[in-house]
PDB file of N, CA and C in Angstrom:
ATOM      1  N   UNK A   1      49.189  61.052  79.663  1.00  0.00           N
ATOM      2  CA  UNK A   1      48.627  59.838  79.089  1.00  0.00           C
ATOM      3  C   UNK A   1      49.528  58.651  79.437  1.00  0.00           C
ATOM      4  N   UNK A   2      49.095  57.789  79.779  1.00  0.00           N
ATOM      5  CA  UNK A   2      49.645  56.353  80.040  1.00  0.00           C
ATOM      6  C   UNK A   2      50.223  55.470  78.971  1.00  0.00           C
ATOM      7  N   UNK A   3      50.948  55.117  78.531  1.00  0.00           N
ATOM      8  CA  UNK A   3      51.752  54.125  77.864  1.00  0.00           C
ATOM      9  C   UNK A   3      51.218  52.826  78.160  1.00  0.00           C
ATOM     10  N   UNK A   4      50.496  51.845  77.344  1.00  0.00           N
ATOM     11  CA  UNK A   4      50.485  50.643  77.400  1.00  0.00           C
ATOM     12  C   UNK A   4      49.624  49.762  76.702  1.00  0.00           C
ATOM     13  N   UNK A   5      49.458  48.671  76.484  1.00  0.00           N
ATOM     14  CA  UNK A   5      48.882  47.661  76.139  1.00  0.00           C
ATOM     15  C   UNK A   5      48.482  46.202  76.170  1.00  0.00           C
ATOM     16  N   UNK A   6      47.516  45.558  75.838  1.00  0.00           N
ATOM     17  CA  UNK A   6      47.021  44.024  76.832  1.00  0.00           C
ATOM     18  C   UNK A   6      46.871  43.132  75.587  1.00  0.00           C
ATOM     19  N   UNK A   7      47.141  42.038  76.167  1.00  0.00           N
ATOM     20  CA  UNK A   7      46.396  41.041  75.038  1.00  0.00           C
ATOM     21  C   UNK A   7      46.037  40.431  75.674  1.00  0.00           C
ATOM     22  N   UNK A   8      45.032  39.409  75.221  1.00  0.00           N
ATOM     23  CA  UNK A   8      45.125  38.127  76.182  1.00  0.00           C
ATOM     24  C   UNK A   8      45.608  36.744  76.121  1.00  0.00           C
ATOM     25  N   UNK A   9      45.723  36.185  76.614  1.00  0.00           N
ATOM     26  CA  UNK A   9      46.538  34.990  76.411  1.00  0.00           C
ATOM     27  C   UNK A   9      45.688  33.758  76.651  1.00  0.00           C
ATOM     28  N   UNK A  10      46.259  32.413  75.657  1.00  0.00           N
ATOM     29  CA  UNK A  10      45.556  31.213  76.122  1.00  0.00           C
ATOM     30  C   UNK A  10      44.181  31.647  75.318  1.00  0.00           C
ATOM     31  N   UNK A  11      43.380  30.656  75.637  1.00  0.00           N
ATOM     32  CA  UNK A  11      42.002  30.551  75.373  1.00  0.00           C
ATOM     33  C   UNK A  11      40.986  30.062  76.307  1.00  0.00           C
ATOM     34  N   UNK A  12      39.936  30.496  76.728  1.00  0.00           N
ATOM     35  CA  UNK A  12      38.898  30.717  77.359  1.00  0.00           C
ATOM     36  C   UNK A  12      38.132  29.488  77.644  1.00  0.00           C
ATOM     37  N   UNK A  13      38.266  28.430  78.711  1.00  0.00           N
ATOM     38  CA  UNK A  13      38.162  27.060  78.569  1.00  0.00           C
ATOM     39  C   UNK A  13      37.031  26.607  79.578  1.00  0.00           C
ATOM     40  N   UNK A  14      35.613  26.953  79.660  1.00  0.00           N
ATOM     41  CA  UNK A  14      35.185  26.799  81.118  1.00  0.00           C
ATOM     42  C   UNK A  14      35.284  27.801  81.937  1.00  0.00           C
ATOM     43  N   UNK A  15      35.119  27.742  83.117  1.00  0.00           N
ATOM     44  CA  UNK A  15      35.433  28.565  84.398  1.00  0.00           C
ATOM     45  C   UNK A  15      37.061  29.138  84.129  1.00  0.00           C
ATOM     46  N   UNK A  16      37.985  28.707  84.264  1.00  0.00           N
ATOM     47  CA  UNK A  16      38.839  29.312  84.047  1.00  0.00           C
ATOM     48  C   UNK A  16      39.115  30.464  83.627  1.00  0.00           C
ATOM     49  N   UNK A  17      39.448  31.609  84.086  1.00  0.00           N
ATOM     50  CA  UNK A  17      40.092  32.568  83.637  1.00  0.00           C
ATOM     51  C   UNK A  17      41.449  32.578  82.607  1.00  0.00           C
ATOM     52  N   UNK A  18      41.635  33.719  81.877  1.00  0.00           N
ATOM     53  CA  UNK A  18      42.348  33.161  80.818  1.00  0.00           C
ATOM     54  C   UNK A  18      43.677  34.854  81.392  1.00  0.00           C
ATOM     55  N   UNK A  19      44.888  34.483  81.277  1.00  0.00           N
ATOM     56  CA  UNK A  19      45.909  35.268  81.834  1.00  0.00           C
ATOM     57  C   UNK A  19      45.742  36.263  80.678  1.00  0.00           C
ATOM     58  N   UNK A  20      45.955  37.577  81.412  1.00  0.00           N
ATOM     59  CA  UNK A  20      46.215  38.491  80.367  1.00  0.00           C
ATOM     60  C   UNK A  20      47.612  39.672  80.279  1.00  0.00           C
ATOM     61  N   UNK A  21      48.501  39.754  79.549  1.00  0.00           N
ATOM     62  CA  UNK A  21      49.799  40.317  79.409  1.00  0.00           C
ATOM     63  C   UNK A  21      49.238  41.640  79.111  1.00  0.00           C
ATOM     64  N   UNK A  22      49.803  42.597  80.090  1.00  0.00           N
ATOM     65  CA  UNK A  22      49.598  43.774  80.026  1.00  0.00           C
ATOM     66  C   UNK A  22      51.394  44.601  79.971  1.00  0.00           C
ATOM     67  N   UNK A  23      51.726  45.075  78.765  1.00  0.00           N
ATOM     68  CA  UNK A  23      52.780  46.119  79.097  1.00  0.00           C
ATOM     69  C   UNK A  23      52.988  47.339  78.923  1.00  0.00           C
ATOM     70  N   UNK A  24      53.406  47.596  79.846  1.00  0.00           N
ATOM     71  CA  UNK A  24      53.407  49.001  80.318  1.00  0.00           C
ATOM     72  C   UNK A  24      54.687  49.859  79.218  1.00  0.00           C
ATOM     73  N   UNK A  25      54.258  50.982  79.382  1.00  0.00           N
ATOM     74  CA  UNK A  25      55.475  51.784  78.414  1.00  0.00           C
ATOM     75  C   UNK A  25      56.827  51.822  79.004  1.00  0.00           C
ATOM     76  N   UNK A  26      57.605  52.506  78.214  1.00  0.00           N
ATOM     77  CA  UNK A  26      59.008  52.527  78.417  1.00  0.00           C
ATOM     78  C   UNK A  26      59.625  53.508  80.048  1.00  0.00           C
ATOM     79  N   UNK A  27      58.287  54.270  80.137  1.00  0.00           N
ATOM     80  CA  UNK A  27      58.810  54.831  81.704  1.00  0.00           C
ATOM     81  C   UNK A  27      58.427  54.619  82.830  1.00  0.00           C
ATOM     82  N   UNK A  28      59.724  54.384  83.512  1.00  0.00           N
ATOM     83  CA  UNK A  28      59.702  53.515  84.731  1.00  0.00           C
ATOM     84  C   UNK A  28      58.594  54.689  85.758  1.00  0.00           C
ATOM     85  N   UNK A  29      58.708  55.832  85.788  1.00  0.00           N
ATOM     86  CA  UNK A  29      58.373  56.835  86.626  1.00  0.00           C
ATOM     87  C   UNK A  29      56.860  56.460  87.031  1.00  0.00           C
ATOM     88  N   UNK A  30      56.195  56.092  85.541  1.00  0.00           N
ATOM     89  CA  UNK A  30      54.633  55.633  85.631  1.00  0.00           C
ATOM     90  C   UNK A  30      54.568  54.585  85.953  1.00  0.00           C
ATOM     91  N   UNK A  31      55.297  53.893  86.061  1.00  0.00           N
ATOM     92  CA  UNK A  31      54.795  51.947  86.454  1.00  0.00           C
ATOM     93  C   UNK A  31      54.545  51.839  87.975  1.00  0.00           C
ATOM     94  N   UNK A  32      55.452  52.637  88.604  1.00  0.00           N
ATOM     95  CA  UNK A  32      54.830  52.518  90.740  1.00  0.00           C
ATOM     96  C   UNK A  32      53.638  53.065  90.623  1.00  0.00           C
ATOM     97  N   UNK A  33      53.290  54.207  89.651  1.00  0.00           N
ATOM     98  CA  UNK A  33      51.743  54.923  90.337  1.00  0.00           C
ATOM     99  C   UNK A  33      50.922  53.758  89.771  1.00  0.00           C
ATOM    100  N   UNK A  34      50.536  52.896  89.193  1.00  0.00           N
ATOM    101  CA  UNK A  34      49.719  52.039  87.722  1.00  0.00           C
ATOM    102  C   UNK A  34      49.815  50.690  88.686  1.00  0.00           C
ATOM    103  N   UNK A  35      51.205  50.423  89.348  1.00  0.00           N
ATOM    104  CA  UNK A  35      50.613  49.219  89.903  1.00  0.00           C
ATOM    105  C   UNK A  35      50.125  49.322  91.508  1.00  0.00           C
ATOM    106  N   UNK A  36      50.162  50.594  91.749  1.00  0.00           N
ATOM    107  CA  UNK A  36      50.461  50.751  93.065  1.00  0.00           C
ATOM    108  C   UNK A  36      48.695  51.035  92.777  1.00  0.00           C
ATOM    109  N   UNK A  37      48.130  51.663  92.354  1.00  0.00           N
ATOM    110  CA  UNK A  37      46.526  51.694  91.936  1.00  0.00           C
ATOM    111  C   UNK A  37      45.664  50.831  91.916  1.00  0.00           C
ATOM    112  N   UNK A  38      46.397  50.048  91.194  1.00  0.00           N
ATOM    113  CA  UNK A  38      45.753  48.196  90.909  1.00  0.00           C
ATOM    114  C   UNK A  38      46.244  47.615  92.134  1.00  0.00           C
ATOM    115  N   UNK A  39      46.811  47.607  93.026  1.00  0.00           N
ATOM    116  CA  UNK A  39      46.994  46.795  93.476  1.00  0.00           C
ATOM    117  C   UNK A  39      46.093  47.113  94.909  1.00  0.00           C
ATOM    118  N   UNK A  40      45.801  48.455  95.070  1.00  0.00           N
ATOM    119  CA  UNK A  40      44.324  48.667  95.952  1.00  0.00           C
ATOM    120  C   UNK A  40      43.087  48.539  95.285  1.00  0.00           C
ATOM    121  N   UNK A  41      42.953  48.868  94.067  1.00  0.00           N
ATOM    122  CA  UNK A  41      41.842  48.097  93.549  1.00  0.00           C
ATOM    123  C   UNK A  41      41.485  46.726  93.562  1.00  0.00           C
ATOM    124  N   UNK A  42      42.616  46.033  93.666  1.00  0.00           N
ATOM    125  CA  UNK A  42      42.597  44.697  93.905  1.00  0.00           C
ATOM    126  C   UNK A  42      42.292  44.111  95.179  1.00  0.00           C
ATOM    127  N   UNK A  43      42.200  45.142  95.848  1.00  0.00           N
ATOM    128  CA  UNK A  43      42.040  44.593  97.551  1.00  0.00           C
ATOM    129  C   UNK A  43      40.143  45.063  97.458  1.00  0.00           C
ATOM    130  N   UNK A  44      39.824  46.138  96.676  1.00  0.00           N
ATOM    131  CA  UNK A  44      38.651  46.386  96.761  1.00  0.00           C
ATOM    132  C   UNK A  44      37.358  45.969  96.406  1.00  0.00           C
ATOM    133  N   UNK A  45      37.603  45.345  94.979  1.00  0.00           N
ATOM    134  CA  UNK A  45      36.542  45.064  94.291  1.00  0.00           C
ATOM    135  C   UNK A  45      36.508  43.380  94.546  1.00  0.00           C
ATOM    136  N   UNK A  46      35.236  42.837  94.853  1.00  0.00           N
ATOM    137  CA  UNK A  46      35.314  41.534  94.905  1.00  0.00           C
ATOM    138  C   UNK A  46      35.744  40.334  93.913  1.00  0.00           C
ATOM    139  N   UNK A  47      35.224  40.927  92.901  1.00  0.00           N
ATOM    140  CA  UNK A  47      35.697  40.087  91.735  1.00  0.00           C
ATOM    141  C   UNK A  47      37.423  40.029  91.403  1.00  0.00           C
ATOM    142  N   UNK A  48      37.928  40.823  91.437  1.00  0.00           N
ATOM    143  CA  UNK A  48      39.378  41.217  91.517  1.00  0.00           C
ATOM    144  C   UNK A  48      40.112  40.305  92.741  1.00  0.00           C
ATOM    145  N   UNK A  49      39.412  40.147  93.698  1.00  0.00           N
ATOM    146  CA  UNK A  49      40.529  39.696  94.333  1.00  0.00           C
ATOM    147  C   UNK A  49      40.911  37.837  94.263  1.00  0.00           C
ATOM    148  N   UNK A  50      40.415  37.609  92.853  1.00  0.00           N
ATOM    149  CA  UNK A  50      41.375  36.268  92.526  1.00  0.00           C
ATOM    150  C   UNK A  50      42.382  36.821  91.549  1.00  0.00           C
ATOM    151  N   UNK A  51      42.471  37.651  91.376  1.00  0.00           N
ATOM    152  CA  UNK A  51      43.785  38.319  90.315  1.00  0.00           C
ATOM    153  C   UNK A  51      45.417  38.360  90.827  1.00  0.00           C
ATOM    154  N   UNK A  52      45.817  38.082  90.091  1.00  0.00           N
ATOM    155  CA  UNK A  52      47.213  37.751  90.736  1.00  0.00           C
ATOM    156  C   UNK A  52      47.933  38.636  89.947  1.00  0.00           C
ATOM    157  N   UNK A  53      49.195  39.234  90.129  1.00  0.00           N
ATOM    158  CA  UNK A  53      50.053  40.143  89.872  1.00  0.00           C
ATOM    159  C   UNK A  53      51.539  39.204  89.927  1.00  0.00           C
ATOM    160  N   UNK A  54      51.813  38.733  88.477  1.00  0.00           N
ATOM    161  CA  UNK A  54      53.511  37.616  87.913  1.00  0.00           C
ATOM    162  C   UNK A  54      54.389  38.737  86.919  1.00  0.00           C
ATOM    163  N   UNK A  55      55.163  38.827  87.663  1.00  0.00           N
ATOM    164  CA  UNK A  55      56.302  39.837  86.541  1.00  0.00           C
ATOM    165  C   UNK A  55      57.033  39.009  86.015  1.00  0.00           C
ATOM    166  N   UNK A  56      57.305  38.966  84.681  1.00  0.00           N
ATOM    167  CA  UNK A  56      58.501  38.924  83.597  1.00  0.00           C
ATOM    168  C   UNK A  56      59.656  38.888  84.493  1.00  0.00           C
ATOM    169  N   UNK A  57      60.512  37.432  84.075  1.00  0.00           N
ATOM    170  CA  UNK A  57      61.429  37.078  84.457  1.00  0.00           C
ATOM    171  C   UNK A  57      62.311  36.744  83.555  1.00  0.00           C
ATOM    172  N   UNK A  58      63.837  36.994  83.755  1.00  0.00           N
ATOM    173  CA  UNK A  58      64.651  36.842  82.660  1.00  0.00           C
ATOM    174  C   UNK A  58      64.523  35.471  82.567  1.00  0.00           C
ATOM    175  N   UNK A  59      64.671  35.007  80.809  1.00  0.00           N
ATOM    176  CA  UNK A  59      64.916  33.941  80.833  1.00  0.00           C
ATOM    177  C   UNK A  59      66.277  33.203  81.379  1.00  0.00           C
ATOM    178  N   UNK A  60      67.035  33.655  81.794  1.00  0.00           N
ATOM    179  CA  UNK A  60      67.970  32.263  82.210  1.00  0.00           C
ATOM    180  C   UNK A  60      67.254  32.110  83.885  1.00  0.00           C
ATOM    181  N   UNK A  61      67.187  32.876  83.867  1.00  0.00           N
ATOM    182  CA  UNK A  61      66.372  32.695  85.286  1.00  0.00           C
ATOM    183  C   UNK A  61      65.513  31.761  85.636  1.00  0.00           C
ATOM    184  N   UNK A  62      64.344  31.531  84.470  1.00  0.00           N
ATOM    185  CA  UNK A  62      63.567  30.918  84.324  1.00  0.00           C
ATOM    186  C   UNK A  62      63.846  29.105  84.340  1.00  0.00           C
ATOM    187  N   UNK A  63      65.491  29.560  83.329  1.00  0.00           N
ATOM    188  CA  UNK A  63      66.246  28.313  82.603  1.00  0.00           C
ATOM    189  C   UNK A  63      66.770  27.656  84.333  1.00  0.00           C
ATOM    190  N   UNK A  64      67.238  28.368  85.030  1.00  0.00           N
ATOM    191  CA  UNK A  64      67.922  27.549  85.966  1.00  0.00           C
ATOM    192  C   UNK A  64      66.897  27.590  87.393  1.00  0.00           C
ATOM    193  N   UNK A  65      65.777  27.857  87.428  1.00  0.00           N
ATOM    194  CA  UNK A  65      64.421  27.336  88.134  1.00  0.00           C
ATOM    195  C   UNK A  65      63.897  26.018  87.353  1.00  0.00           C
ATOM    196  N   UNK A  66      64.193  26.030  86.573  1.00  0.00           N
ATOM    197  CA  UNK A  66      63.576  24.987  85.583  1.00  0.00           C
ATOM    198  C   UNK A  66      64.423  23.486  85.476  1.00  0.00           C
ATOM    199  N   UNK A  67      66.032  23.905  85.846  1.00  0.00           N
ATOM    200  CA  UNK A  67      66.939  22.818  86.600  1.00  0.00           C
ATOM    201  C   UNK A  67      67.042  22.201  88.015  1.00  0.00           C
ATOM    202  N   UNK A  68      66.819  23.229  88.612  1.00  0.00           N
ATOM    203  CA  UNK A  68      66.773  23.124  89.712  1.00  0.00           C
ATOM    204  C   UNK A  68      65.179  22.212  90.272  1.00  0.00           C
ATOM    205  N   UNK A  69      64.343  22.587  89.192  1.00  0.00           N
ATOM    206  CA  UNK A  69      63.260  21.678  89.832  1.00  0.00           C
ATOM    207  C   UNK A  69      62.967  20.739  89.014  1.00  0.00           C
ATOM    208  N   UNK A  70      63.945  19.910  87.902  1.00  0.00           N
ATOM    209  CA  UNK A  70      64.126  18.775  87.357  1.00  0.00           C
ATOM    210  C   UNK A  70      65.091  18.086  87.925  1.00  0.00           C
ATOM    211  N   UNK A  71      65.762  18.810  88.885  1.00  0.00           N
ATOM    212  CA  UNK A  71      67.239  18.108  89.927  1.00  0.00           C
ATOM    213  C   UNK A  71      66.249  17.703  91.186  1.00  0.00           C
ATOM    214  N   UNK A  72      65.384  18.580  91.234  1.00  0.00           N
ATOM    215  CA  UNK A  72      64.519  18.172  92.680  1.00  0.00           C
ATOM    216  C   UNK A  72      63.681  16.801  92.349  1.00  0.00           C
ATOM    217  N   UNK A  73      62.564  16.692  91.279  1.00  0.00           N
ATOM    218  CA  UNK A  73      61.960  15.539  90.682  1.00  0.00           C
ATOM    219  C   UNK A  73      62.945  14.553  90.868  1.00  0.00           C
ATOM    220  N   UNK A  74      64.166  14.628  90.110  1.00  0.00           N
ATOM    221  CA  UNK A  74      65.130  13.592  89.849  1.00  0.00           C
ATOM    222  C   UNK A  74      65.640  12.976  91.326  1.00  0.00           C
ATOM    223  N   UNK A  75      65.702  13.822  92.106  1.00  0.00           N
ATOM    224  CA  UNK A  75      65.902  13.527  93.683  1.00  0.00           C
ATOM    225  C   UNK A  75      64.971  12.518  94.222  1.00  0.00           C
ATOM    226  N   UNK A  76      63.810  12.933  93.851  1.00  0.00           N
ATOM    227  CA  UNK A  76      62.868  12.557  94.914  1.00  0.00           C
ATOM    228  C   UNK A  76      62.249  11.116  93.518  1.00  0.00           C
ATOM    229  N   UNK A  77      62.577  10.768  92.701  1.00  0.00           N
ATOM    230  CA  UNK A  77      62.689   9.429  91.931  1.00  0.00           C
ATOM    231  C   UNK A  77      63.571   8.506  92.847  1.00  0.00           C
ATOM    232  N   UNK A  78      64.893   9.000  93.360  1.00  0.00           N
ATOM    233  CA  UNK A  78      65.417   7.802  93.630  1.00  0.00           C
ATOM    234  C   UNK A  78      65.465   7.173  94.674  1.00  0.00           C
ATOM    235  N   UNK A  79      65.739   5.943  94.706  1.00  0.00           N
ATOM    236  CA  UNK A  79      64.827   4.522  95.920  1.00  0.00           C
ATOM    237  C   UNK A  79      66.193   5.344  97.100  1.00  0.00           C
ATOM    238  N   UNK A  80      67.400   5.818  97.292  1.00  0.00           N
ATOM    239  CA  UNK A  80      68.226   6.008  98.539  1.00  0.00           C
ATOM    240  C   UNK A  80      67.538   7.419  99.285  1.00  0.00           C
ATOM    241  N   UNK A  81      66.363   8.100  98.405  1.00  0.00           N
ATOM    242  CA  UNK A  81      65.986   9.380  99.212  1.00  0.00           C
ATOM    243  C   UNK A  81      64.557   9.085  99.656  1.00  0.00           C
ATOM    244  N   UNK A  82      64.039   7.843  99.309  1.00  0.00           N
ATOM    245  CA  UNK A  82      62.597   7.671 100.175  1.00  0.00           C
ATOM    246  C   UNK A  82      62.814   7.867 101.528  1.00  0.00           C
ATOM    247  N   UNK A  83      61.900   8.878 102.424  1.00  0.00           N
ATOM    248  CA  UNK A  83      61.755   9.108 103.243  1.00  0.00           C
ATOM    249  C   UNK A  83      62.846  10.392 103.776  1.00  0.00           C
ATOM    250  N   UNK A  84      63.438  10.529 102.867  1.00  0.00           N
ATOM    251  CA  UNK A  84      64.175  11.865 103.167  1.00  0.00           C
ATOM    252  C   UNK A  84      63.008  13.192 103.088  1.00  0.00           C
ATOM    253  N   UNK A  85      63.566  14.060 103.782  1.00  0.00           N
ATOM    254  CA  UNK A  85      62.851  15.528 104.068  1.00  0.00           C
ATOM    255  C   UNK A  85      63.246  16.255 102.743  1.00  0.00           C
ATOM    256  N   UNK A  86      63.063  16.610 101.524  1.00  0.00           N
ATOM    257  CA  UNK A  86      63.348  17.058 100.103  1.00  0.00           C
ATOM    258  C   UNK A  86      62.782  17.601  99.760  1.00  0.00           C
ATOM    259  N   UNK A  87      63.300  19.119  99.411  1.00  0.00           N
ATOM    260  CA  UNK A  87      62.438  20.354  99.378  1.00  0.00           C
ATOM    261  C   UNK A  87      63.233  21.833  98.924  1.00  0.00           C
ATOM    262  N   UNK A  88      63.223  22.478  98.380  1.00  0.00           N
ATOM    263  CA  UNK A  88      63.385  23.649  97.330  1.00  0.00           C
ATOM    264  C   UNK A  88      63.117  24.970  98.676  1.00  0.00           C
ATOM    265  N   UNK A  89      64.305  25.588  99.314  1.00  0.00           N
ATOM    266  CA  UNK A  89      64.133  26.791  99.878  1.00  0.00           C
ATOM    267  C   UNK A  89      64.401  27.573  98.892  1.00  0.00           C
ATOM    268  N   UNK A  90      62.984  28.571  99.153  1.00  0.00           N
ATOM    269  CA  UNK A  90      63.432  29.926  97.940  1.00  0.00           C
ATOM    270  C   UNK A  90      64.014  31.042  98.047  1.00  0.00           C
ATOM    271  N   UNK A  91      63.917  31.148  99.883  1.00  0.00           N
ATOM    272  CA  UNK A  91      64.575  31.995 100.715  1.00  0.00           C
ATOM    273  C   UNK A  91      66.515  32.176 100.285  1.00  0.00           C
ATOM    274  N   UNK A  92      66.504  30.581 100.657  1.00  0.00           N
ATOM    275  CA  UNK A  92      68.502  30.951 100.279  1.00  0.00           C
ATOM    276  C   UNK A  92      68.466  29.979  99.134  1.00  0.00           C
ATOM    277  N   UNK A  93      67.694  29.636  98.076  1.00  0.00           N
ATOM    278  CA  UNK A  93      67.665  29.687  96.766  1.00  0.00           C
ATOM    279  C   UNK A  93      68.431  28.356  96.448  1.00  0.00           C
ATOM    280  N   UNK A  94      67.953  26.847  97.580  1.00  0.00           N
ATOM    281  CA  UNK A  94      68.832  25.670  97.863  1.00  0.00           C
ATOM    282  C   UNK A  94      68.089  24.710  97.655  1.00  0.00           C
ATOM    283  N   UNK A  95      68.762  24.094  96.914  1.00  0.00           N
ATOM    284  CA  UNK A  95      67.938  22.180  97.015  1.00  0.00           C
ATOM    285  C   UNK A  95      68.126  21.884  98.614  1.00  0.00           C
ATOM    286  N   UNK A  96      67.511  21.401  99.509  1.00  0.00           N
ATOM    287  CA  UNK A  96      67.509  20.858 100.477  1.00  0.00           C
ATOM    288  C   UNK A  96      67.234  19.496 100.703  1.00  0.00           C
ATOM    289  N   UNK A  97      68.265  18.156 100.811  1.00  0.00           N
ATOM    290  CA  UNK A  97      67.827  17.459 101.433  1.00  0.00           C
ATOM    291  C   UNK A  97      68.510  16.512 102.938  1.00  0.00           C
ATOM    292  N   UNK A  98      67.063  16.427 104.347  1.00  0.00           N
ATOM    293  CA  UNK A  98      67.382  16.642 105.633  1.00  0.00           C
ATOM    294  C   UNK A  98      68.230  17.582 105.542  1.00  0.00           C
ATOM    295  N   UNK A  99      68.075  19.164 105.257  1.00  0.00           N
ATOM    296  CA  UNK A  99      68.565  20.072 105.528  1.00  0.00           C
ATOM    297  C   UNK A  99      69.865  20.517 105.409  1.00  0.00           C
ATOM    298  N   UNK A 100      70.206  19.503 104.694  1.00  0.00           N
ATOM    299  CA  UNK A 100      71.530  19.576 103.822  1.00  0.00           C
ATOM    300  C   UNK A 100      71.947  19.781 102.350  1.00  0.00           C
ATOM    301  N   UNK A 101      72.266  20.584 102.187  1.00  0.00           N
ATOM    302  CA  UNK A 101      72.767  21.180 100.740  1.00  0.00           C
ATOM    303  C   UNK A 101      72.885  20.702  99.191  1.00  0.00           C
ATOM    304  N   UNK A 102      71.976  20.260  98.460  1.00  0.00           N
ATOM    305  CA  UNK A 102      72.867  19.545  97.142  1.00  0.00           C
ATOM    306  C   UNK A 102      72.669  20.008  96.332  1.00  0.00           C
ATOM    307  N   UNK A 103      72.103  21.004  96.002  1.00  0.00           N
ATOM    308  CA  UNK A 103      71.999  22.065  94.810  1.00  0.00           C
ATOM    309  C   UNK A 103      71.525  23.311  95.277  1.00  0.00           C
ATOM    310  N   UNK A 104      72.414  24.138  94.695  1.00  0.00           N
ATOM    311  CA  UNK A 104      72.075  25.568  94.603  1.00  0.00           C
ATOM    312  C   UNK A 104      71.634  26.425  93.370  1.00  0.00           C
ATOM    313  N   UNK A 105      70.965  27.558  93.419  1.00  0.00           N
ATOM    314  CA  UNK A 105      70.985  28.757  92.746  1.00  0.00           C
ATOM    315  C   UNK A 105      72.256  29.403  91.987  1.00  0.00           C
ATOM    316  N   UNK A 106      72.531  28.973  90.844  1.00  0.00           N
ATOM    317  CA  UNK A 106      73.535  29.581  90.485  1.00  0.00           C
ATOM    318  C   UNK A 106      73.503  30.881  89.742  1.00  0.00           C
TER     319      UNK A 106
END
């Protein structure tokens, strides 16, 4: 038997789909077969394939994505970076601007 449970989240507004939190039980052993299932079902059924698959992220994680792209806004406010190239690599986890370094992933 499978371990788990859903709620849904948000409220139902129009067209919109409304996100739904699904968690899985405490063993890891079952979670590759469960998403690895869904995630060909998801290639199969038509309706399914606007479904997206977002894992739970620690919050500080969250906390310093959440700096990093109020350092980027704050960048791209000021009158000495108009026309600069300013942009968030997620690859090496860097504020970029013209391809030069001013904030990182800490």
């Amino acid at each position: 038997m499978i371990d788990f449970s859903f709620r849904c989240l948000g409220v139902n507004k129009g067209r919109n789909p409304r996100h739904i939190l699904v968690t899985l039980g405490p063993s890891v052993s079952n979670r590759k077969p469960i998403l690895e299932s869904f995630l060909e079902s998801l290639k199969e059924v038509e309706v399914l394939k606007t479904v997206f698959i977002k894992p739970l992220t620690h919050p500080s994680i969250r906390k310093e994505f959440a700096r990093i792209k109020a350092r980027e806004d704050e960048e791209k406010r000021k009158p000495s970076n108009h026309g600069c190239d300013l942009y968030y690599d997620f690859q090496r986890r860097t504020l970029l601007r013209d391809n030069v370094e001013i904030d990182h992933f800490r």
